[in-house]
C-alpha atoms as a PDB file:
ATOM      1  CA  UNK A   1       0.000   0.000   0.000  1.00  0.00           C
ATOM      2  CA  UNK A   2       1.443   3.327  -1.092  1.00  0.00           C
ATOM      3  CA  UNK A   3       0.100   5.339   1.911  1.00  0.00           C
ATOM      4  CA  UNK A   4       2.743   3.074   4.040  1.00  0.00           C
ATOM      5  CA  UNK A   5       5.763   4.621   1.882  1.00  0.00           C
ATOM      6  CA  UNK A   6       4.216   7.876   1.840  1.00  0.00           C
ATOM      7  CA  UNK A   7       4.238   8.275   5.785  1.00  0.00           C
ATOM      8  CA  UNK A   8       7.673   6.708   6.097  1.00  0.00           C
ATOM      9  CA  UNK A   9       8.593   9.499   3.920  1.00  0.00           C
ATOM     10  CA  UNK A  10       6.888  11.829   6.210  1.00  0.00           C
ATOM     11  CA  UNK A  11       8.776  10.394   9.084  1.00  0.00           C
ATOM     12  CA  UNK A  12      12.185   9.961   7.587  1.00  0.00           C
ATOM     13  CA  UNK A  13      11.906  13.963   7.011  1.00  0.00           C
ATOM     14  CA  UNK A  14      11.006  15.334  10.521  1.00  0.00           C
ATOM     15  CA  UNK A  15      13.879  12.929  11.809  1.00  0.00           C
ATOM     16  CA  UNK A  16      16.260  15.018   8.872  1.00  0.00           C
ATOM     17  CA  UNK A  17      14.207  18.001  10.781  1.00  0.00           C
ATOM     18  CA  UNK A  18      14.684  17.254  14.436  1.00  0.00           C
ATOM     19  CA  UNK A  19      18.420  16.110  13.796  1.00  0.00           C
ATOM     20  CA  UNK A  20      18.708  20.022  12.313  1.00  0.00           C
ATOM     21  CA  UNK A  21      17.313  21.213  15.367  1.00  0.00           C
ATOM     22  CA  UNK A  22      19.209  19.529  17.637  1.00  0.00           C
ATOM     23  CA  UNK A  23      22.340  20.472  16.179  1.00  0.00           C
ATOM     24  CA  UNK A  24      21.517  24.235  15.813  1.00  0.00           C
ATOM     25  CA  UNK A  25      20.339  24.094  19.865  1.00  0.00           C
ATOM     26  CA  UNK A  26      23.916  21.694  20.643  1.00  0.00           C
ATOM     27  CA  UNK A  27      25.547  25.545  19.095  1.00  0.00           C
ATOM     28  CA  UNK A  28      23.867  27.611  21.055  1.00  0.00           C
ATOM     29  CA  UNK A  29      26.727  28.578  22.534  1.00  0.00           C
ATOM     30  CA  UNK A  30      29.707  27.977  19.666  1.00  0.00           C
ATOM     31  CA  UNK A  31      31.226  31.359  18.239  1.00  0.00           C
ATOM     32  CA  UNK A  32      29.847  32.787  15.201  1.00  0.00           C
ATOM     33  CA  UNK A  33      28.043  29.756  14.632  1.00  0.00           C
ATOM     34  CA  UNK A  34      25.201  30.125  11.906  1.00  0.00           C
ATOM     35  CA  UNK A  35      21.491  28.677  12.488  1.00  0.00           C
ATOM     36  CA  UNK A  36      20.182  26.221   9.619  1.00  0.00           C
ATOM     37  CA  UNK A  37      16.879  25.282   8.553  1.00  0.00           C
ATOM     38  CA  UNK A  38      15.900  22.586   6.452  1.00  0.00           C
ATOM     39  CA  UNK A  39      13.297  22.745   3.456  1.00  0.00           C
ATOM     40  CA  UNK A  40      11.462  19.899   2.059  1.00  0.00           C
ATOM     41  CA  UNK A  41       9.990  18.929  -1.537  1.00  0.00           C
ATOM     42  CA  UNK A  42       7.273  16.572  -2.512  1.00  0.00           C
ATOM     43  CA  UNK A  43       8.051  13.462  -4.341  1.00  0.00           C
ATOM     44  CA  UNK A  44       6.780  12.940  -7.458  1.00  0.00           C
ATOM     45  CA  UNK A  45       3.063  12.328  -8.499  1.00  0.00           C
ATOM     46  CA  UNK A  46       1.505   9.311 -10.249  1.00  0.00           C
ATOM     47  CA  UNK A  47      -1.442  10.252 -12.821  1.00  0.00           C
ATOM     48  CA  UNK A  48      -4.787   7.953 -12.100  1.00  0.00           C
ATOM     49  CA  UNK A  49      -7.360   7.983 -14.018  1.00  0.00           C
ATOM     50  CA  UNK A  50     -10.573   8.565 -12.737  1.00  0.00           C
ATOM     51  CA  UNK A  51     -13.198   8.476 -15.337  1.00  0.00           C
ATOM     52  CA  UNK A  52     -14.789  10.340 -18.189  1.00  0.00           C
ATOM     53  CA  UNK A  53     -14.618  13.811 -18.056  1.00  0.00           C
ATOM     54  CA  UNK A  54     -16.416  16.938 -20.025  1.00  0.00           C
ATOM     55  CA  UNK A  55     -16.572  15.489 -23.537  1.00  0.00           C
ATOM     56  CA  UNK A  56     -16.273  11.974 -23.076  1.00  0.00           C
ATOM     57  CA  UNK A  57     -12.261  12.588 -22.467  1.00  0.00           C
ATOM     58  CA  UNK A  58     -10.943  10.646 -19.670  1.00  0.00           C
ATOM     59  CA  UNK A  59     -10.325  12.597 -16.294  1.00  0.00           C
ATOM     60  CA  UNK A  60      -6.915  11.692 -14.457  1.00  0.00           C
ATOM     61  CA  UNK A  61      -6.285  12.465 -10.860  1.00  0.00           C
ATOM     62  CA  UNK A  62      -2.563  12.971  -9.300  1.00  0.00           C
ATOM     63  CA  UNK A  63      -1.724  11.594  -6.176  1.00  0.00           C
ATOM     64  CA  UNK A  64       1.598  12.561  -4.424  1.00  0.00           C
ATOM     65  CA  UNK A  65       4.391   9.796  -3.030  1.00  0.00           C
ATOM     66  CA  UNK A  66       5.351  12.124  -0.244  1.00  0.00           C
ATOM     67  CA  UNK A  67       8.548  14.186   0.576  1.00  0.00           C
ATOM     68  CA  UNK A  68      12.091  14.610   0.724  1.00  0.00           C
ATOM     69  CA  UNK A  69      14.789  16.556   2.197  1.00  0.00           C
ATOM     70  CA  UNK A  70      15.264  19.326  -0.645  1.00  0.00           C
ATOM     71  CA  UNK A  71      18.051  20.778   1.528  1.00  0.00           C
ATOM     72  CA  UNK A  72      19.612  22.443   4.463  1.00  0.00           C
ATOM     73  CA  UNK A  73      19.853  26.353   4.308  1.00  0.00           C
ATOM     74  CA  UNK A  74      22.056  28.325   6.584  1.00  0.00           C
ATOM     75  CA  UNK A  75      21.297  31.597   8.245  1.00  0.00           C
ATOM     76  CA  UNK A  76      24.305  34.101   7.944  1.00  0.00           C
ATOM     77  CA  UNK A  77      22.492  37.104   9.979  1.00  0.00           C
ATOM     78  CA  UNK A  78      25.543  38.197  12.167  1.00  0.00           C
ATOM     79  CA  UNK A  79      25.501  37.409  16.069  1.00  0.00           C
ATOM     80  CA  UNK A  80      25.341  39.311  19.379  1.00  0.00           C
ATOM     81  CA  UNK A  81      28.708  40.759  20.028  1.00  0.00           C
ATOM     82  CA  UNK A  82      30.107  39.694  22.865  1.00  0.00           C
ATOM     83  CA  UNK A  83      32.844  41.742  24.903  1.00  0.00           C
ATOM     84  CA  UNK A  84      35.966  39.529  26.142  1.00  0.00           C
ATOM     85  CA  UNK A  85      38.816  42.514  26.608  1.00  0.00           C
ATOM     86  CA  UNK A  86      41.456  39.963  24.975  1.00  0.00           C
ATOM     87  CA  UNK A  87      43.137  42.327  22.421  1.00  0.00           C
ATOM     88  CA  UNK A  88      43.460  39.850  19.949  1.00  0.00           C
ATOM     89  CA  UNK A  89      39.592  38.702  19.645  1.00  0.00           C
ATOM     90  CA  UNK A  90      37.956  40.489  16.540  1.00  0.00           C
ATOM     91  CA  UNK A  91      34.126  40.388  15.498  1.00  0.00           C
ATOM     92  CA  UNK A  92      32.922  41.294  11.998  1.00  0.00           C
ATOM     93  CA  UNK A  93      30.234  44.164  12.340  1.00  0.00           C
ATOM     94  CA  UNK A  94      28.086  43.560   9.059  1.00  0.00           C
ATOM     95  CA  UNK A  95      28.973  40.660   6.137  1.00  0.00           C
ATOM     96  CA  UNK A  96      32.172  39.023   5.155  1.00  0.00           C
ATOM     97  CA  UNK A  97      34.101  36.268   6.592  1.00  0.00           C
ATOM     98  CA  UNK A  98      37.938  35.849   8.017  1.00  0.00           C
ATOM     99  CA  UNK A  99      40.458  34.979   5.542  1.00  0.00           C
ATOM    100  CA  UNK A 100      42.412  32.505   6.981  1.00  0.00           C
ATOM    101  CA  UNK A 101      45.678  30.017   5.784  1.00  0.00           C
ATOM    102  CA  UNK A 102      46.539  26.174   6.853  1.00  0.00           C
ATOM    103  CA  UNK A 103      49.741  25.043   6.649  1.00  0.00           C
ATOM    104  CA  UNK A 104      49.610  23.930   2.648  1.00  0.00           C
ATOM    105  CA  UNK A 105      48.344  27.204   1.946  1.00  0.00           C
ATOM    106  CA  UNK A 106      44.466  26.643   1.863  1.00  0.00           C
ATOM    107  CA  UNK A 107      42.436  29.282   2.314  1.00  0.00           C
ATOM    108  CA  UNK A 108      39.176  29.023   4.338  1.00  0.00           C
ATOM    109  CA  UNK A 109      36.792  31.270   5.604  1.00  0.00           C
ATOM    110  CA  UNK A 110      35.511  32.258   9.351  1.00  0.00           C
ATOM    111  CA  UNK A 111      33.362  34.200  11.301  1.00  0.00           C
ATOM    112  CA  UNK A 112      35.385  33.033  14.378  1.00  0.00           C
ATOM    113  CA  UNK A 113      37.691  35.893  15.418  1.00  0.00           C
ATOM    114  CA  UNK A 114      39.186  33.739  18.447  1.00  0.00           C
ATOM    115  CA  UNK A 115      42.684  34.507  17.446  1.00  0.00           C
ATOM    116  CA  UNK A 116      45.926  34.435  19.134  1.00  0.00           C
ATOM    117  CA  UNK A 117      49.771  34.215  18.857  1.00  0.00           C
ATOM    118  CA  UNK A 118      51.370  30.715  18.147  1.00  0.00           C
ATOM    119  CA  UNK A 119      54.791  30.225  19.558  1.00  0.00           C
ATOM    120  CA  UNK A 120      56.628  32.207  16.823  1.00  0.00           C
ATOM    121  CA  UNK A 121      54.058  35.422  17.770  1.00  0.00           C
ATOM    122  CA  UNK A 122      52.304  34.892  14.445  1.00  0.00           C
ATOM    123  CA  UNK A 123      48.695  35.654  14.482  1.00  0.00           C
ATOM    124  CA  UNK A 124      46.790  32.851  13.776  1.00  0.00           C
ATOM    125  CA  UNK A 125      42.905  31.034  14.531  1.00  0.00           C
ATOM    126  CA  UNK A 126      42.114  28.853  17.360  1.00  0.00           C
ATOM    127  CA  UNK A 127      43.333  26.046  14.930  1.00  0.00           C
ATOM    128  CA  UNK A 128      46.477  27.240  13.747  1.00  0.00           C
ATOM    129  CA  UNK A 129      45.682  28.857  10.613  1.00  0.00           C
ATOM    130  CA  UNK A 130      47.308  32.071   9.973  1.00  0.00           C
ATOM    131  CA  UNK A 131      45.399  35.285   9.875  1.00  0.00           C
ATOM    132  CA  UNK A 132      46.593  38.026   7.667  1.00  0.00           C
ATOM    133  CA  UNK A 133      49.349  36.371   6.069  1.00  0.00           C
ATOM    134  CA  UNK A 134      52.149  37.356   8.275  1.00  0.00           C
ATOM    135  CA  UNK A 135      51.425  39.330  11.578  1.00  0.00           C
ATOM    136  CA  UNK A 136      53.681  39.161  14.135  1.00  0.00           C
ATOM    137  CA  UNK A 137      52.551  40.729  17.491  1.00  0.00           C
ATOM    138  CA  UNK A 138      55.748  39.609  20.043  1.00  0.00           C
ATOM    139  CA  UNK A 139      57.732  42.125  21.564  1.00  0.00           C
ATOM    140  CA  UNK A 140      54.882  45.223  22.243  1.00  0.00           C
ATOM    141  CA  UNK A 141      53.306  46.076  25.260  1.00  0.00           C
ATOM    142  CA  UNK A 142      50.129  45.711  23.945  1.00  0.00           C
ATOM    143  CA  UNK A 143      48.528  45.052  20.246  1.00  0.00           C
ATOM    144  CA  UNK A 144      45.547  46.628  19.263  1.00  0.00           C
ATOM    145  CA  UNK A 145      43.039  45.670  16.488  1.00  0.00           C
ATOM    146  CA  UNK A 146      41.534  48.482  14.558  1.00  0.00           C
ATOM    147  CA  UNK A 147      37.953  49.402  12.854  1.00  0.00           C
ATOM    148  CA  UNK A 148      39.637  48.558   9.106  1.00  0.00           C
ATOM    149  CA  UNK A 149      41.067  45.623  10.111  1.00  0.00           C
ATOM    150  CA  UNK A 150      44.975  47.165  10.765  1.00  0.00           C
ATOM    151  CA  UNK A 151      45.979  45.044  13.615  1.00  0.00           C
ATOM    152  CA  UNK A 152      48.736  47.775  15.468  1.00  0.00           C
ATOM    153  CA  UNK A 153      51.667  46.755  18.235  1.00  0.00           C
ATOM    154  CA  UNK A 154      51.943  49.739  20.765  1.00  0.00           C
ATOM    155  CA  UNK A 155      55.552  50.353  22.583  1.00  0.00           C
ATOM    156  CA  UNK A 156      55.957  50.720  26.078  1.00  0.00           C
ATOM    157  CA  UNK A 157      56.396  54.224  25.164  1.00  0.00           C
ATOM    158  CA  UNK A 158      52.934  55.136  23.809  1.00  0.00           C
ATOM    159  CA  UNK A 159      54.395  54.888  19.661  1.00  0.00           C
ATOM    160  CA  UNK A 160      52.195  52.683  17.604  1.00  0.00           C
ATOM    161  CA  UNK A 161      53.276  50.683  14.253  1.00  0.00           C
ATOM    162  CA  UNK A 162      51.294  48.852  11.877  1.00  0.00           C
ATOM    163  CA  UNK A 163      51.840  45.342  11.941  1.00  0.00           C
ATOM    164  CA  UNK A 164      49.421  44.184   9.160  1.00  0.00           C
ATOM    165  CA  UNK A 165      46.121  43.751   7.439  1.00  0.00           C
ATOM    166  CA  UNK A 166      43.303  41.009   8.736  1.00  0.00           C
ATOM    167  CA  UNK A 167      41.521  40.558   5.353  1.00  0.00           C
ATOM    168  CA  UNK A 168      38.103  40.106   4.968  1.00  0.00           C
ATOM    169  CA  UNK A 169      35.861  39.303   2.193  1.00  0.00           C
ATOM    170  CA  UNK A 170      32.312  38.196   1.354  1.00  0.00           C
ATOM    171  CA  UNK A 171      30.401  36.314  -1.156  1.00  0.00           C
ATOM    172  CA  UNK A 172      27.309  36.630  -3.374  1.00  0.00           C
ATOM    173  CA  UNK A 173      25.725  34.084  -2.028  1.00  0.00           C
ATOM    174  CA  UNK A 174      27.407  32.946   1.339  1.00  0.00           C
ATOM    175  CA  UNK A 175      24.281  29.968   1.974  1.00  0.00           C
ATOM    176  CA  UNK A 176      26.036  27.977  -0.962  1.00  0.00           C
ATOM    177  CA  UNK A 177      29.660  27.903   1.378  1.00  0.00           C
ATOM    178  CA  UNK A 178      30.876  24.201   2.477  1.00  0.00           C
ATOM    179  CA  UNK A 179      30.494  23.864   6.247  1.00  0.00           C
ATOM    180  CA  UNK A 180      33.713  21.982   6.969  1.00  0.00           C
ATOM    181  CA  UNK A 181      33.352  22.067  11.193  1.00  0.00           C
ATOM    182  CA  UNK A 182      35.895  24.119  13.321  1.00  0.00           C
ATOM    183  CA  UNK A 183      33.730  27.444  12.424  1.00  0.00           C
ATOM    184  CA  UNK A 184      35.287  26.650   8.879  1.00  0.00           C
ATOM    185  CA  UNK A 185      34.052  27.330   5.090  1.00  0.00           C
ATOM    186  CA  UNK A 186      35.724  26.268   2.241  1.00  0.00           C
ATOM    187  CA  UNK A 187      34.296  28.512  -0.592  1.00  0.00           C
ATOM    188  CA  UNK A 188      32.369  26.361  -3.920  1.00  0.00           C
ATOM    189  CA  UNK A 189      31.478  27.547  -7.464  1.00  0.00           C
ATOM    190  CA  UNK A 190      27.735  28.172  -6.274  1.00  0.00           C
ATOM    191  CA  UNK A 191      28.890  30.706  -3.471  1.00  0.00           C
ATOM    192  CA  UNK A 192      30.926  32.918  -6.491  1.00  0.00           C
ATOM    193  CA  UNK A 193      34.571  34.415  -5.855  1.00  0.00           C
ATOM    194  CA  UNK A 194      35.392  35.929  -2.794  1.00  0.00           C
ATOM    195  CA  UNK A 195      34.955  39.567  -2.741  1.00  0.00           C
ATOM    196  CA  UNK A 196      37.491  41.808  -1.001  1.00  0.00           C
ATOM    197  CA  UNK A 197      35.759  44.003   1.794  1.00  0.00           C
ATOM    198  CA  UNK A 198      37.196  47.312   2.930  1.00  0.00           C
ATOM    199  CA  UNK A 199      36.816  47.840   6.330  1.00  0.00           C
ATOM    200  CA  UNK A 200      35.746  50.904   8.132  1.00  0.00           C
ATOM    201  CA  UNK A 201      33.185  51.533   5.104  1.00  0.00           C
ATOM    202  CA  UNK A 202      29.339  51.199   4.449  1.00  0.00           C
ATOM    203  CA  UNK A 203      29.078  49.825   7.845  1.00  0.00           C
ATOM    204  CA  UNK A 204      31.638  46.950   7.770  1.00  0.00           C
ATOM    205  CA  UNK A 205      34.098  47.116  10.415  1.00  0.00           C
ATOM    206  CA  UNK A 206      35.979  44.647  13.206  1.00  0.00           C
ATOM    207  CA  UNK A 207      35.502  45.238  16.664  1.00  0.00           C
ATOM    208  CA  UNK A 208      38.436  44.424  18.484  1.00  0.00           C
ATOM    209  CA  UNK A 209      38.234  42.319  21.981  1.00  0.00           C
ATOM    210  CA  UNK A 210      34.556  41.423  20.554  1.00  0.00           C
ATOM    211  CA  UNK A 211      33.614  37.787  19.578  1.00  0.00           C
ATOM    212  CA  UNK A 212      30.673  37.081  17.462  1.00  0.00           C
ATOM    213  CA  UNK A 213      28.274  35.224  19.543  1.00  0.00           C
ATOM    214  CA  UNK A 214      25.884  32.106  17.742  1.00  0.00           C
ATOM    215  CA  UNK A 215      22.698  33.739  15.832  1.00  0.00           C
ATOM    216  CA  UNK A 216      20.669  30.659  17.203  1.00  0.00           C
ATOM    217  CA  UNK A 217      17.543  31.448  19.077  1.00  0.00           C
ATOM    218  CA  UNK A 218      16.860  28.993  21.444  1.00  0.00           C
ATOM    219  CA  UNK A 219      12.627  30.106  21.523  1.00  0.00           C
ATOM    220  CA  UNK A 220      12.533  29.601  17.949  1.00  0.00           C
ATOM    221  CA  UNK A 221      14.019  26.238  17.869  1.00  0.00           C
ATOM    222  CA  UNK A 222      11.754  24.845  20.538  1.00  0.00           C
ATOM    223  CA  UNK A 223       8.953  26.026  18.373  1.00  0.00           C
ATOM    224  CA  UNK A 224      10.085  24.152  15.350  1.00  0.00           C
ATOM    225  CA  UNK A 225      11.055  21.237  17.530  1.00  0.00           C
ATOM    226  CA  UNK A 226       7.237  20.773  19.101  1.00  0.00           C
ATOM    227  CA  UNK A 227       6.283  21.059  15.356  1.00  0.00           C
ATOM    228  CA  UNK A 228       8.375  18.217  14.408  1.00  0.00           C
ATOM    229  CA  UNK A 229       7.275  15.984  16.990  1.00  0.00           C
ATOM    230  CA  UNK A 230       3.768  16.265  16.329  1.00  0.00           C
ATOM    231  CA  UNK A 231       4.392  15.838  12.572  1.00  0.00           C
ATOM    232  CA  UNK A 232       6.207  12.831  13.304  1.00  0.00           C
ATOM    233  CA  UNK A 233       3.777  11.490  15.687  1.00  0.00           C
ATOM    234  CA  UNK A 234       0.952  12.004  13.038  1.00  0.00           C
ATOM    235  CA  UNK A 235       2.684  10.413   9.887  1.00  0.00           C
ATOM    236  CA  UNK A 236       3.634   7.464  12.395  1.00  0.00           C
ATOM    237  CA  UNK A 237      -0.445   7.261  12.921  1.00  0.00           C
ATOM    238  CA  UNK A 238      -0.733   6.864   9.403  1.00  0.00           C
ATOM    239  CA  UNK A 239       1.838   4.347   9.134  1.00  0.00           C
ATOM    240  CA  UNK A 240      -0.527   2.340  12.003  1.00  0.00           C
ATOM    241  CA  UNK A 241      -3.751   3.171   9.922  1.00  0.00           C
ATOM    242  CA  UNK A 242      -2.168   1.859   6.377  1.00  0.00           C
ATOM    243  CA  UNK A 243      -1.151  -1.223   8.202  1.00  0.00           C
ATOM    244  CA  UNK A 244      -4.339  -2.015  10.107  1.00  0.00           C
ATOM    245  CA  UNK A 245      -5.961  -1.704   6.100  1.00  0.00           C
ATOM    246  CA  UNK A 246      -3.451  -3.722   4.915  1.00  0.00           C
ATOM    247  CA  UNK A 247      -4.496  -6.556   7.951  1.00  0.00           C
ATOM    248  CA  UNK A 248      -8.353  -5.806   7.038  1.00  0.00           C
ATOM    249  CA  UNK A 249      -7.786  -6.629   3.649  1.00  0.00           C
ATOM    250  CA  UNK A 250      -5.614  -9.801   4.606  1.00  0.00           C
ATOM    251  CA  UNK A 251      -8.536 -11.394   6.754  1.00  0.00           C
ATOM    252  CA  UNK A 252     -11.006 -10.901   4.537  1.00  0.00           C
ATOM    253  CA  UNK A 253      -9.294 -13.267   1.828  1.00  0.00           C
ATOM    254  CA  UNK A 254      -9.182 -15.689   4.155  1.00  0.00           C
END
């Protein structure tokens, strides 16, 4: 019976729903991280016929074979900004990501601005990768991290110098960037080139001892959680009617 494979479908997609939402509430608290949703498509339809219609043409009826997961879309509205004092912590205020190197030479992109100095004084991400290129902040009494991105080393005397650039750019359409885990994106031909942002300009700028908190709302997800269950718990009820039919039908050929 095809209503048994229509509510498995049912319930195989509020478990792809419910595994969404637990992993955007499990982030609640990870920097920068960015909410998804999931959206759904229905399967495809089968024609019946159903009779003559208006002219003695046959009428023909569609009836659907259920849904799918069409795919998982993630929400790049920017975070709370969170104040930690550490010099070297940097928040994006408005769009763009962290350019940021591994060893090989990769580049990847991150909203995480949990940097810090490596054991050579290079400035790099809570993973290693190096921010900036080459930014060395040993030997000053403090290092400061500017609106445009200038990350500055100040002397014990008050004199500043520039010790480099933290690069930032953005995409045309940021939802098509490979999640690789770490706060990581590797960018993909759907997400277009990465576009150089300057800092300090049409309201893009880095706050410095900021992190970017998660954009997860935890109201929201309990909402779409509840709705999920109850879905589930409904298409499992058809399941249990479909089979009961199926038994009905069974007995009475006996």
């Amino acid at each position: 019976m095809k209503a048994l494979y229509t509510a498995a479908s049912g319930m195989n997609a509020q478990t792809h729903r419910l595994d969404n939402v637990a992993n955007n509430l499990a982030n609640v608290s990870t920097t920068a991280y960015k909410r998804s949703t999931t959206s759904f498509q229905d399967l495809f339809y089968e024609e019946l016929s159903v009779g003559g219609g208006e002219g003695g043409t046959s009428a023909t009826a569609q009836i659907g074979g259920g849904v799918q997961l069409g795919g998982v879309i993630r929400n790049h509205e920017g975070g709370s900004m969170i104040y930690t004092g550490d010099p070297l912590n940097a928040a994006i205020a408005g769009e763009g990501f962290f350019e940021v190197q591994n060893e090989a030479g990769e580049t990847f992109y991150t909203r995480d601005g949990t940097f810090r100095a490596n054991a050579d004084g290079t400035l790099v991400t809570s993973q290693g990768y190096t921010v900036g290129g080459d930014i060395n902040v040993n030997g000053y009494e403090r290092v400061e991290i500017r609106p445009d991105g200038t990350v500055i080393g100040v002397e014990p005397d008050g004199s500043d110098t520039s010790l480099g650039q933290i690069q930032v750019a953005a995409f045309s359409n940021p939802t098509a960037l490979e999640a690789m885990g770490g706060n990581l994106y590797r960018p993909s031909e759907k997400a277009g080139e990465p576009v150089a942002i300057e800092l300090g300009q049409g309201g893009n700028e880095l706050r410095g001892g900021h992190l970017e908190g998660s954009n997860v709302d935890v109201a929201r997800e309990l909402i779409e959680m509840i709705q999920a269950q109850r879905a589930y718990e409904l298409t499992s009820k058809v399941v249990q009617a479909a089979d009961e039919t199926l038994q009905t039908a069974v007995n009475l050929r006996r």
